[in-house]
C-alpha atoms as a PDB file:
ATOM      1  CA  UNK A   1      -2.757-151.866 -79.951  1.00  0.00           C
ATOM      2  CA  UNK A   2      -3.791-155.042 -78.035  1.00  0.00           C
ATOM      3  CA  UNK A   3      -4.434-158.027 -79.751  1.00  0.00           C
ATOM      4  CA  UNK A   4      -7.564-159.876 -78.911  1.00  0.00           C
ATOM      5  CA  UNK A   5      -7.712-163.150 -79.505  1.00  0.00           C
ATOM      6  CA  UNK A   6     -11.823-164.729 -79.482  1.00  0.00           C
ATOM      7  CA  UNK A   7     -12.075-167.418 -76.783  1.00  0.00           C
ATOM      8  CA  UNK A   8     -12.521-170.752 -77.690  1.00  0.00           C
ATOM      9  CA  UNK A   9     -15.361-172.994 -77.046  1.00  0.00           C
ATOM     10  CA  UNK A  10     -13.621-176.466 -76.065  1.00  0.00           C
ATOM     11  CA  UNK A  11     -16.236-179.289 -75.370  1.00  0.00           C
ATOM     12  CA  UNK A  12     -16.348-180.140 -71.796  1.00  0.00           C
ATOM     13  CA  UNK A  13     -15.769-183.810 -72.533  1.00  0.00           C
ATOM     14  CA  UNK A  14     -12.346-182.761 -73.521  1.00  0.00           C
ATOM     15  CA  UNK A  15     -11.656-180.365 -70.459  1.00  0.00           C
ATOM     16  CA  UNK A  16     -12.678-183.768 -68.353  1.00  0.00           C
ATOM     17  CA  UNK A  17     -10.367-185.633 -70.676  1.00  0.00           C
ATOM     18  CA  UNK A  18      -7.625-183.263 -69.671  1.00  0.00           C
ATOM     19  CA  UNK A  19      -8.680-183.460 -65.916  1.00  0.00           C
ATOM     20  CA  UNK A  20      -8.293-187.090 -66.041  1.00  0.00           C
ATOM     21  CA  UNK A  21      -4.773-187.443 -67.201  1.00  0.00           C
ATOM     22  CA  UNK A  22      -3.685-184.391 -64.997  1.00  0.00           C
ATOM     23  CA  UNK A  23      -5.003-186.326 -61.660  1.00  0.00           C
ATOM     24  CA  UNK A  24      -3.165-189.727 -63.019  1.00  0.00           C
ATOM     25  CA  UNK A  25      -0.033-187.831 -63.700  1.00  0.00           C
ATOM     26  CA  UNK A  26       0.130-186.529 -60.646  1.00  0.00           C
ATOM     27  CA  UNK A  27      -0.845-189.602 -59.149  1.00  0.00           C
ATOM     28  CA  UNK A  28       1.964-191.308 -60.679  1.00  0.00           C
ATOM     29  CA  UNK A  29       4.438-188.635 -59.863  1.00  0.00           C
ATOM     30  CA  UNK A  30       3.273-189.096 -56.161  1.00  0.00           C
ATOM     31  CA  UNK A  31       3.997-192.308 -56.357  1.00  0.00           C
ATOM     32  CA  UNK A  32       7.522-191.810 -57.458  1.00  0.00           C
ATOM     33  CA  UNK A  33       8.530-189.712 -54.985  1.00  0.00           C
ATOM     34  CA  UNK A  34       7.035-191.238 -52.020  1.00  0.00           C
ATOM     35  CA  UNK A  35       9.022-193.250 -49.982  1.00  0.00           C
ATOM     36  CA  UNK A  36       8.751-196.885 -49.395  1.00  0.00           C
ATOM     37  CA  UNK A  37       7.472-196.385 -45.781  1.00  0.00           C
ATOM     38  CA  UNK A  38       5.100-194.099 -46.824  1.00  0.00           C
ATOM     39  CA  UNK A  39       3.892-196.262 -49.460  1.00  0.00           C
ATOM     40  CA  UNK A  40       4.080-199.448 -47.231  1.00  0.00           C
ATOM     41  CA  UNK A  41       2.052-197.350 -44.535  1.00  0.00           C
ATOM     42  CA  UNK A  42      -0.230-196.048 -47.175  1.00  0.00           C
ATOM     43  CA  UNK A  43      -1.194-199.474 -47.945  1.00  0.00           C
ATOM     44  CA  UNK A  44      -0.966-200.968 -44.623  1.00  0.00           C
ATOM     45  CA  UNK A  45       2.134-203.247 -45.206  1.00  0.00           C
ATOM     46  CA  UNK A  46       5.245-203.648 -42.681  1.00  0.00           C
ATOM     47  CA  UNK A  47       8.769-202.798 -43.720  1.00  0.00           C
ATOM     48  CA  UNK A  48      10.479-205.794 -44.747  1.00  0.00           C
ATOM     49  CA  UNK A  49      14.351-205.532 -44.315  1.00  0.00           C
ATOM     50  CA  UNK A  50      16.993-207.598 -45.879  1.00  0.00           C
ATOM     51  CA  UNK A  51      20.752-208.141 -46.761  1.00  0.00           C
ATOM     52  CA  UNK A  52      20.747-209.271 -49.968  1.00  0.00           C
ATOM     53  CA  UNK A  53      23.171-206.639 -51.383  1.00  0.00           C
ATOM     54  CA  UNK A  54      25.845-207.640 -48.922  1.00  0.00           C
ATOM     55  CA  UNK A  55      25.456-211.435 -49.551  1.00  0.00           C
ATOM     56  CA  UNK A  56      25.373-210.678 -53.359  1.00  0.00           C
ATOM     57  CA  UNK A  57      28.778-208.488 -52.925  1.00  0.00           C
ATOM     58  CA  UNK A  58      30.428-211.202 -50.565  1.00  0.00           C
ATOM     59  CA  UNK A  59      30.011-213.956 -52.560  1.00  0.00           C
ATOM     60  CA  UNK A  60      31.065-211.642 -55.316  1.00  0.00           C
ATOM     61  CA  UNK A  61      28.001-211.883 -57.835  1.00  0.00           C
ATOM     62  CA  UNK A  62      26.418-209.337 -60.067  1.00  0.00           C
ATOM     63  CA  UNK A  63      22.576-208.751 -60.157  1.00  0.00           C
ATOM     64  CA  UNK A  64      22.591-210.480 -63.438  1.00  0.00           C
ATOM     65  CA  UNK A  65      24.509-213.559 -61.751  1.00  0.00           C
ATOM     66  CA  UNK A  66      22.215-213.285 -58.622  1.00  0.00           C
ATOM     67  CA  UNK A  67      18.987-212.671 -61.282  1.00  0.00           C
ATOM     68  CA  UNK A  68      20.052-215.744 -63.419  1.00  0.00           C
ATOM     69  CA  UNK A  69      20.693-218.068 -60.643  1.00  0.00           C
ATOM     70  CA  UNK A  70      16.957-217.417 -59.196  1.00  0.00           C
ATOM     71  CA  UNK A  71      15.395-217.740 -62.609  1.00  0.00           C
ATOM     72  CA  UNK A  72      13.868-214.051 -62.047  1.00  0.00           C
ATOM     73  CA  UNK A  73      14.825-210.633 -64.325  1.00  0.00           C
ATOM     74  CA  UNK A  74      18.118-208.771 -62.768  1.00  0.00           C
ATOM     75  CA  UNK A  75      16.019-205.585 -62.324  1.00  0.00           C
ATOM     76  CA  UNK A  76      13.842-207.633 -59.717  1.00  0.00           C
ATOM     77  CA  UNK A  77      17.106-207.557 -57.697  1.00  0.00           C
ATOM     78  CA  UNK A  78      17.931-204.210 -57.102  1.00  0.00           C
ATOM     79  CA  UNK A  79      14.095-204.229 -56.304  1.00  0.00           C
ATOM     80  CA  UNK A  80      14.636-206.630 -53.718  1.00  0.00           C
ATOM     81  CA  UNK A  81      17.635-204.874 -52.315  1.00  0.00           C
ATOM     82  CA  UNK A  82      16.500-201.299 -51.941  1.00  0.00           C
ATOM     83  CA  UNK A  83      13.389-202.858 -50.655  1.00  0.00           C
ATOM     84  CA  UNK A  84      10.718-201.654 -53.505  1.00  0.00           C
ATOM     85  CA  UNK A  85       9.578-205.466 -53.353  1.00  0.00           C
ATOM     86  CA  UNK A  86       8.961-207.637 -50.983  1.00  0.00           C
ATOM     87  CA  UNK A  87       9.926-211.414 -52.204  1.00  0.00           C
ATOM     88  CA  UNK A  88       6.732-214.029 -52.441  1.00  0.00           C
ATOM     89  CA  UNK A  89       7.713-216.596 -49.548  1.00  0.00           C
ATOM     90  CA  UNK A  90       8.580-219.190 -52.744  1.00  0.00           C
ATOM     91  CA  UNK A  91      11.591-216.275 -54.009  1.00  0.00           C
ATOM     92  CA  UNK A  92      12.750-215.831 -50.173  1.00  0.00           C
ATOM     93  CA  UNK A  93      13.189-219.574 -50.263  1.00  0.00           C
ATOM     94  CA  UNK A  94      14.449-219.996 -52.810  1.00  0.00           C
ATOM     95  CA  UNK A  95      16.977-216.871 -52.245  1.00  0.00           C
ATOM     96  CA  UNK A  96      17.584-218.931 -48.557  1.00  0.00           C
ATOM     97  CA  UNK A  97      18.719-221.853 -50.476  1.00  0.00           C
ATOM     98  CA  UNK A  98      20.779-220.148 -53.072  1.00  0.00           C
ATOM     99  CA  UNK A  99      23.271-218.534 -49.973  1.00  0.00           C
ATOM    100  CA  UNK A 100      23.004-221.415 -48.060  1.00  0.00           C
ATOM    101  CA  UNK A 101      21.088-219.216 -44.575  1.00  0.00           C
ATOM    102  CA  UNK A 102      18.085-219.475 -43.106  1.00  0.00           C
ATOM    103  CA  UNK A 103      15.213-216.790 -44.105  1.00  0.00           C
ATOM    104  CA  UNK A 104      15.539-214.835 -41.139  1.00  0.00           C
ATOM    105  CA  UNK A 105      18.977-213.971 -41.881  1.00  0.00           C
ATOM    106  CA  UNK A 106      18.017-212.007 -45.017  1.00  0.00           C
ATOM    107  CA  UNK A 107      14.771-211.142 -44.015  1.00  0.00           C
ATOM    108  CA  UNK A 108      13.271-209.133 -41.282  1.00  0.00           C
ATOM    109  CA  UNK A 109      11.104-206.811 -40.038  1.00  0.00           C
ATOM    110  CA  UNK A 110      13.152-204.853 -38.281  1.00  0.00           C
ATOM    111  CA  UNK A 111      16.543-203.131 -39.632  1.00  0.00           C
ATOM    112  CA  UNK A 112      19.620-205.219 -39.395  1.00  0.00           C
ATOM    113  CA  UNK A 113      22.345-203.878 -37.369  1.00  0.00           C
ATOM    114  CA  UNK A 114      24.933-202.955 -40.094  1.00  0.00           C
ATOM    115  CA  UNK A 115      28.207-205.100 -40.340  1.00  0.00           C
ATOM    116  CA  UNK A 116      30.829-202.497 -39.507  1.00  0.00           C
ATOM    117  CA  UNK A 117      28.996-201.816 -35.910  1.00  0.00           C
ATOM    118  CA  UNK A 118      28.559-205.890 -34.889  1.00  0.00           C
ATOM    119  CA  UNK A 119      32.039-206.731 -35.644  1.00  0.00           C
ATOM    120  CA  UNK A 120      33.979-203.146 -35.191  1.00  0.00           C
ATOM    121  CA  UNK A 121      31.601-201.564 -32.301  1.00  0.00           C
ATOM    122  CA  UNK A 122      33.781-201.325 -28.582  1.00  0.00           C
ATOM    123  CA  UNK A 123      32.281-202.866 -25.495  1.00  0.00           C
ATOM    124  CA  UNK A 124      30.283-200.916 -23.719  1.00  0.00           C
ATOM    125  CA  UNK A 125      31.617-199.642 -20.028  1.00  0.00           C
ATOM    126  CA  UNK A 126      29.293-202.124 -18.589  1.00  0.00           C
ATOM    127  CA  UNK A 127      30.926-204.729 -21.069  1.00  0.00           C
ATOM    128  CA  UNK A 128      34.343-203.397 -19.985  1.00  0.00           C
ATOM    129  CA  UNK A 129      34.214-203.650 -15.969  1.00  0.00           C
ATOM    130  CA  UNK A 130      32.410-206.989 -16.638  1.00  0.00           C
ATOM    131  CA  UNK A 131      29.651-206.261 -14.179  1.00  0.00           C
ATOM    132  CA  UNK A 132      27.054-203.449 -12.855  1.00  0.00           C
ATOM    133  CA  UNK A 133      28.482-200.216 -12.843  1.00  0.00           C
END
């Protein structure tokens, strides 16, 4: 024996209501998992590199120390460094000033070259010979 249940009238303002928060949960979710490039492209924005991590690690300070010294809250930093936020130009200033550097050498718009391959990399061949090859 089957059991037969008798369907339910729910008002179509609810089924809307329902529709509604299923599009902005999604939405949200999308937004999650989409990449900073995708989101930066999405919205029409250029990448915006930086080395703040590495300053912060060789001058030995936490992301509360770093947060505290730039009067802004510590999750703002990891923000900054995996690049989820770009700084207002009155932040990267005041960032420049804190590490003593000029802006563009924590900020850029293209992606650094990373530490190990400036100072470890070996001369090229052309390097090598000194010349043409």
């Amino acid at each position: 024996m089957t059991l037969r249940l008798p369907p339910t009238r729910i008002p179509t303002s609810f089924n809307l209501l329902i529709d509604i928060l299923l599009h902005l949960y999604y939405d949200l979710l999308m937004r999650k998992t989409m990449s900073r490039t995708d989101r930066q492209e999405k919205q029409g924005e250029q990448a915006l590199y930086n080395r703040l991590a590495v300053l912060r690690a060789e001058h030995g300070l936490s992301r509360q120390q770093l947060a505290k010294a730039l009067d802004i809250n510590y999750q703002t930093v990891g923000y900054l460094e995996r690049g989820e936020y770009n700084p207002s130009l009155e932040l990267a200033f005041r960032i420049a000033a804190l590490f003593d550097l000029p802006i563009e050498a924590i900020f850029a718009r293209t992606p650094f070259t990373p530490m190990s391959a400036a100072l470890y990399s070996r001369p090229s061949e052309q390097q090598r010979t000194g010349g043409d090859l």
